[in-house]
Protein backbone atom coordinates (compact mmCIF):
# COMPACT_ATOMS: atom_id res chain seq x y z
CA UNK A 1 115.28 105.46 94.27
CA UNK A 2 118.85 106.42 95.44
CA UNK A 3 118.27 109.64 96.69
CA UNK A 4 115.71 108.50 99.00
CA UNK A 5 118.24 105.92 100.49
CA UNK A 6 120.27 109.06 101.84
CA UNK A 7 116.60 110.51 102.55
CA UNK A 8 116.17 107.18 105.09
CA UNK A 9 119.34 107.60 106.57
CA UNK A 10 119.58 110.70 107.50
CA UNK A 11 115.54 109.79 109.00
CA UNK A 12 117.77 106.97 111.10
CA UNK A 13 120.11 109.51 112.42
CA UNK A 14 117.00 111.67 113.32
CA UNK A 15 114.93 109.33 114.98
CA UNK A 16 118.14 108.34 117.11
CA UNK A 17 118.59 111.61 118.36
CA UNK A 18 115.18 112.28 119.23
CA UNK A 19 115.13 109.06 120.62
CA UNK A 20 117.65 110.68 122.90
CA UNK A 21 115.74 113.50 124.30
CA UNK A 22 113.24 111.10 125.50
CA UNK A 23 115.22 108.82 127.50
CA UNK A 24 116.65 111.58 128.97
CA UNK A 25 113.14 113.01 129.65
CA UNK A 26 112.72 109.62 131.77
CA UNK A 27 115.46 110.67 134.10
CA UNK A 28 114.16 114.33 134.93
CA UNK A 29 110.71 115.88 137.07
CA UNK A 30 107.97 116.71 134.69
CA UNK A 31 105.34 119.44 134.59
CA UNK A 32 102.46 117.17 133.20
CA UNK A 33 99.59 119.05 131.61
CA UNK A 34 95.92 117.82 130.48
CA UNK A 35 94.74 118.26 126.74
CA UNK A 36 90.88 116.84 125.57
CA UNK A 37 91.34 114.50 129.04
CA UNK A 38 92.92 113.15 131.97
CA UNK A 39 94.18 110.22 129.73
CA UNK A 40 95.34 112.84 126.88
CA UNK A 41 98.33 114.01 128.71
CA UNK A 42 101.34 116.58 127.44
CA UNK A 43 104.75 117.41 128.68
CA UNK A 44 107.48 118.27 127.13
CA UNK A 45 108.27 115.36 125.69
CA UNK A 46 105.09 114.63 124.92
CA UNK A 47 102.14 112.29 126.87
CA UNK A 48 104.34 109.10 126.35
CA UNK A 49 107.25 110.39 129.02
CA UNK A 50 104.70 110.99 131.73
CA UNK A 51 105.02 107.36 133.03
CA UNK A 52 108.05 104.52 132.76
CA UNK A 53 106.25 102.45 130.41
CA UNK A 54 108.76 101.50 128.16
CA UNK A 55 106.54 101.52 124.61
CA UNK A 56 107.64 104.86 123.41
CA UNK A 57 108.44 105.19 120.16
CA UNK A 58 110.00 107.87 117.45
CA UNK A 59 108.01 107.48 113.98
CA UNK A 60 108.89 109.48 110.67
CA UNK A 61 107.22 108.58 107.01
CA UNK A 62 108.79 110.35 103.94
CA UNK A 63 106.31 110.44 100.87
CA UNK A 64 106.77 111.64 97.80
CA UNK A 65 103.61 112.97 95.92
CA UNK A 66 101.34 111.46 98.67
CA UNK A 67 103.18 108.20 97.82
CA UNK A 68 105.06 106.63 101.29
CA UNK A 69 109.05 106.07 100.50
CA UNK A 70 109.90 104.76 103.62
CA UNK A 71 108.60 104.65 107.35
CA UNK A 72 110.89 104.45 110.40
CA UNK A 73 109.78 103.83 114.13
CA UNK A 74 112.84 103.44 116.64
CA UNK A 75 110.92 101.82 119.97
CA UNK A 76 113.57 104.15 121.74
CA UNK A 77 113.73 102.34 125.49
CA UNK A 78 113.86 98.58 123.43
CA UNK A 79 116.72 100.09 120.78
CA UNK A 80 114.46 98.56 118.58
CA UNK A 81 114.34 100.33 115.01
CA UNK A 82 111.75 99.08 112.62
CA UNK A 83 112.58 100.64 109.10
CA UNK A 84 110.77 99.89 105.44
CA UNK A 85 111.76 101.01 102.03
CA UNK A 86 108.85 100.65 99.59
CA UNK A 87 109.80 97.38 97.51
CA UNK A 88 112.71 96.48 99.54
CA UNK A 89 111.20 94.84 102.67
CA UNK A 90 110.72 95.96 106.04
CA UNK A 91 113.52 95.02 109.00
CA UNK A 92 113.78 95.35 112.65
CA UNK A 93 117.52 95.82 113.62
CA UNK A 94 118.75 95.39 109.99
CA UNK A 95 116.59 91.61 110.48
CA UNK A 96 114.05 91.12 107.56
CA UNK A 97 110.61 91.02 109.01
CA UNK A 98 107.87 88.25 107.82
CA UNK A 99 104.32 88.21 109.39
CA UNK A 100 102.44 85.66 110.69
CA UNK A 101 100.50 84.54 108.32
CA UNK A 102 97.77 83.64 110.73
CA UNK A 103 94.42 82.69 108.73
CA UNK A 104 92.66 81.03 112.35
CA UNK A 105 91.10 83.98 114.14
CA UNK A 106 90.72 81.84 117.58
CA UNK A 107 94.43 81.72 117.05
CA UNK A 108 94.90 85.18 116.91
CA UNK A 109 96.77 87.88 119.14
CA UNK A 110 95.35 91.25 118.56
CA UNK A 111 96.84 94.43 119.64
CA UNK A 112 94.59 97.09 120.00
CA UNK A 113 94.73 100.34 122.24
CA UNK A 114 92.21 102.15 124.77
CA UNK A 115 92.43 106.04 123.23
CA UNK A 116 92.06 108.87 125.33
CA UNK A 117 88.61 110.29 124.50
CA UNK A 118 86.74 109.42 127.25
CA UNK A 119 82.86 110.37 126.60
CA UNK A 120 80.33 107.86 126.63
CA UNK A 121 79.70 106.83 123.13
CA UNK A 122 83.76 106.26 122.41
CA UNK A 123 83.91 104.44 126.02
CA UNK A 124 80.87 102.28 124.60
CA UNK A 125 82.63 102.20 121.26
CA UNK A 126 85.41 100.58 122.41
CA UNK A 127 84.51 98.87 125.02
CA UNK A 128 82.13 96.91 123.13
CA UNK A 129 84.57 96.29 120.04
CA UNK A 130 87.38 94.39 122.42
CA UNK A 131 84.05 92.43 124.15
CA UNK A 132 83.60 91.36 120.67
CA UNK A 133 87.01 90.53 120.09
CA UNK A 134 87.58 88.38 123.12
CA UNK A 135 83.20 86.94 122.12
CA UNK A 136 84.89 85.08 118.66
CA UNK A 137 86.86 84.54 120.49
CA UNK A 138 90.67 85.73 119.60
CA UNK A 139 93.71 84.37 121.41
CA UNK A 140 94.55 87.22 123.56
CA UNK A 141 94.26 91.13 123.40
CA UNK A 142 97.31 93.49 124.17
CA UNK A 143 97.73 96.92 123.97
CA UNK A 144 100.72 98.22 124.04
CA UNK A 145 99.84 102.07 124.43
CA UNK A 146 101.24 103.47 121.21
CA UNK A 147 99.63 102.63 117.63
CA UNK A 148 103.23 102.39 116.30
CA UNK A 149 104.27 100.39 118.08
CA UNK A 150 101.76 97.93 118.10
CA UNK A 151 101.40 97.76 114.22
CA UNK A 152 105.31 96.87 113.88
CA UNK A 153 104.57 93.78 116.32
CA UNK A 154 102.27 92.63 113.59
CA UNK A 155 105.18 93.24 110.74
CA UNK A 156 107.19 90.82 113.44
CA UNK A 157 104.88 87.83 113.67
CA UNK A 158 104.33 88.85 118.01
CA UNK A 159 100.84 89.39 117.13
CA UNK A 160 98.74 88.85 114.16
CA UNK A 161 96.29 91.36 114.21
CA UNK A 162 96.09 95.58 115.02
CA UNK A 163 92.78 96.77 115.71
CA UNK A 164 91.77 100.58 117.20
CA UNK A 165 89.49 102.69 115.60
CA UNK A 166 90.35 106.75 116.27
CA UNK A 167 94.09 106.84 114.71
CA UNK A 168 95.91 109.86 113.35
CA UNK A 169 97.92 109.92 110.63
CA UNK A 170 100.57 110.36 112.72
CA UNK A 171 100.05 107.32 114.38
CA UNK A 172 100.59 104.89 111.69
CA UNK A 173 102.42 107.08 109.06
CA UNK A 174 105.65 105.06 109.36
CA UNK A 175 104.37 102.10 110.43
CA UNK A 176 101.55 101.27 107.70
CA UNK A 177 104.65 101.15 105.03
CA UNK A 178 105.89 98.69 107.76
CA UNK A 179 102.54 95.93 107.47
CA UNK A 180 101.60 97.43 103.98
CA UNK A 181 97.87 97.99 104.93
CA UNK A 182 97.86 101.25 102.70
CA UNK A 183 97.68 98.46 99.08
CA UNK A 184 94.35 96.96 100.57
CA UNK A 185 90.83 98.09 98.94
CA UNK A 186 88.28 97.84 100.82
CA UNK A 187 84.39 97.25 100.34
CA UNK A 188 81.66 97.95 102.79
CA UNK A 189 78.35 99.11 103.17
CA UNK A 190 75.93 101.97 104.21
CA UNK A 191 73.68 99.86 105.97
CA UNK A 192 69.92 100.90 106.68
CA UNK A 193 70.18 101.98 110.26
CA UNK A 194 69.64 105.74 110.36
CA UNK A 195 69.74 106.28 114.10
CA UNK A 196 72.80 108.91 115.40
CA UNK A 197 74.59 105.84 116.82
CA UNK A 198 74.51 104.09 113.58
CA UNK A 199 74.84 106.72 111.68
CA UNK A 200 78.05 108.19 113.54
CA UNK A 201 79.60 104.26 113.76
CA UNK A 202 79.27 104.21 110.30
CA UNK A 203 80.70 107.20 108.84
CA UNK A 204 83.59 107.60 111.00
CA UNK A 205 84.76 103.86 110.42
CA UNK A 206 84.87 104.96 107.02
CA UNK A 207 86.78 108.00 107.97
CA UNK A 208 89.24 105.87 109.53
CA UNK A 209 90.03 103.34 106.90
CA UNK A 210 90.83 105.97 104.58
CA UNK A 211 93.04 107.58 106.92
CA UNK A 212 95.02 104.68 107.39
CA UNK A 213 94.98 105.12 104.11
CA UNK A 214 93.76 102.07 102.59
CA UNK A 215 94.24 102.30 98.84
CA UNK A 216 90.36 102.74 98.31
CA UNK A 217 86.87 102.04 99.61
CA UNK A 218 83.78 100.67 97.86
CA UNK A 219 80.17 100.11 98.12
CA UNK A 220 78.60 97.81 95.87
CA UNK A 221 74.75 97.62 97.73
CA UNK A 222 75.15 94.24 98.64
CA UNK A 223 77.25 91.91 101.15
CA UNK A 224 77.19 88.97 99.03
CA UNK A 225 78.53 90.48 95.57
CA UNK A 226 81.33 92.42 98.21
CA UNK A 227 82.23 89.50 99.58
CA UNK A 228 82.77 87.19 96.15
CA UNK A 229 84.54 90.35 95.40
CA UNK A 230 87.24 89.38 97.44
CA UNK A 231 87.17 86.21 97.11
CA UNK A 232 87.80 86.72 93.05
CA UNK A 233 91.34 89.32 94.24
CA UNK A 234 89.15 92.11 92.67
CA UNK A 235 89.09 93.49 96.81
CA UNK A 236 90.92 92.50 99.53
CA UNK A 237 88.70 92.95 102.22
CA UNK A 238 85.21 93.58 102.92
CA UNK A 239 84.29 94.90 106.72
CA UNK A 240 80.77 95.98 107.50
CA UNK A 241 78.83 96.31 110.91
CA UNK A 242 75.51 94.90 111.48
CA UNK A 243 75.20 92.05 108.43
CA UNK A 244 72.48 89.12 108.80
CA UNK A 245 73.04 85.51 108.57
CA UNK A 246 71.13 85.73 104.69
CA UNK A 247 73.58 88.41 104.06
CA UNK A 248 76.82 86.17 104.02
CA UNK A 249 75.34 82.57 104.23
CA UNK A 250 76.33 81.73 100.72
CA UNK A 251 79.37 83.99 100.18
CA UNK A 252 81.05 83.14 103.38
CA UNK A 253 81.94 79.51 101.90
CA UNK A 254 82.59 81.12 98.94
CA UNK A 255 85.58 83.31 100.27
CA UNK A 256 87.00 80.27 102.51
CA UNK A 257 87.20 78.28 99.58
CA UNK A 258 89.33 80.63 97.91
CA UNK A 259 91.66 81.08 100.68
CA UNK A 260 90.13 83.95 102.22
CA UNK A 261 89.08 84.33 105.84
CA UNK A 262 85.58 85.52 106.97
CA UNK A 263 85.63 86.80 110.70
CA UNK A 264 82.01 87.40 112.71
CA UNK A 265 82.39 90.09 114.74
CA UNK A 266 79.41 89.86 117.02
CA UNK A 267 80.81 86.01 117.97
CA UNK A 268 78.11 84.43 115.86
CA UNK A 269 79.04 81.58 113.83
């Protein structure tokens, strides 16, 4: 709609000029305070001015009746400003952006990102998921050190893939209009592991997807029907930790031949 035009511009001029008291927060001494953990940092500016890096970022999303307008995330040191409209593209620098289109996972270039909780089920978390990343194995693995960042490389083509699991809506607010994750419905499954660990993996990836926010999860009871699912268009993805070979043995053909790509996590063929 018009009015929201004048709605993103006026997000444009905001981003610029807040883009502004960072990089002059780069120049000056900092009083750097701790928050849940010596990687959870704060200063004025906020944790990202504590060191040079240069992958700091300004992000603002506009939606109307929970509905995302338009997402803008100005990469302030690159003067890079990544800006969608919903149903008029996304561009970087006033450039139309096109992903990859990668379907080969061993071609892949994930960008994923370390967090700051630093206990030692989230260190085991995440540790684990990039050993079973680089186990399928992807390309490479990046990360970048801000989730808004890293999702508009993916709207580029740079890399093909974002990955993290323990995002804010703030993280990815602007930048899921960007990639357009927030149209995908997904199906999974409960699984029969009731151990914490399982237990707490399980629900929380849930959590997660739906705060991306994916248009919708599902769970049908079975891996095969979810996975034929997508392969018929009637989901768009199916993601689920801890499947057997007799789960997907039959489906997993089924999905490739329809276009669709089916991705082992644990490295297993």
């Amino acid at each position: 709609m018009a009015e929201w035009t004048a709605c993103m511009d006026f997000g444009v001029s905001v981003a610029k000029q807040a883009s502004q008291v960072v990089l002059d927060a780069f120049k000056k001494e900092k009083e750097v305070m701790l928050k849940s953990s010596p990687a959870d940092l704060v200063t004025e500016t906020d944790q990202r001015s504590v060191c040079m890096f240069p992958f700091v970022a300004i992000s603002i999303a506009f939606a109307v009746n929970k509905q995302t307008e338009f997402g803008i995330v100005y990469s302030c040191v690159e003067d890079k400003l990544y800006c969608a409209h919903r149903g008029q593209g996304a561009f970087l620098n006033g450039v139309p952006l096109h992903t990859s289109k990668q379907e080969d996972v061993n071609q892949c270039l994930v960008v994923t990102e370390i967090g700051s909780e630093r206990d030692d089920l989230a260190l085991y978390t995440m540790t684990s998921n990039i050993m079973r990343l680089l186990q399928l194995p992807v390309h490479g693995v990046r990360a970048m050190g801000t989730a808004a960042v890293d999702m508009c490389l993916v709207a580029t083509g740079g890399a093909d893939v974002y990955y993290h699991i323990g995002m804010h809506c703030w993280d990815i607010a602007a930048s899921a209009i960007i990639v357009h994750v927030n149209q995908c419905l997904v199906v999974t499954e409960i699984g029969s592991e009731r151990d914490d660990l399982a237990l707490y993996t399980m629900t929380s990836n849930i959590m997660r997807l739906l705060q991306l926010p994916v248009h919708g999860v599902r769970a049908m009871g079975t891996a095969a029907v979810d996975m034929c699912l997508v392969a018929t268009g009637g989901a768009d993805v199916y993601y689920h930790i801890g499947m057997h070979c007799w789960d997907i043995a039959a489906s997993a053909i089924i999905v490739r031949e329809a276009g669709g790509v089916v991705i082992d996590t644990d490295g297993e063929s």
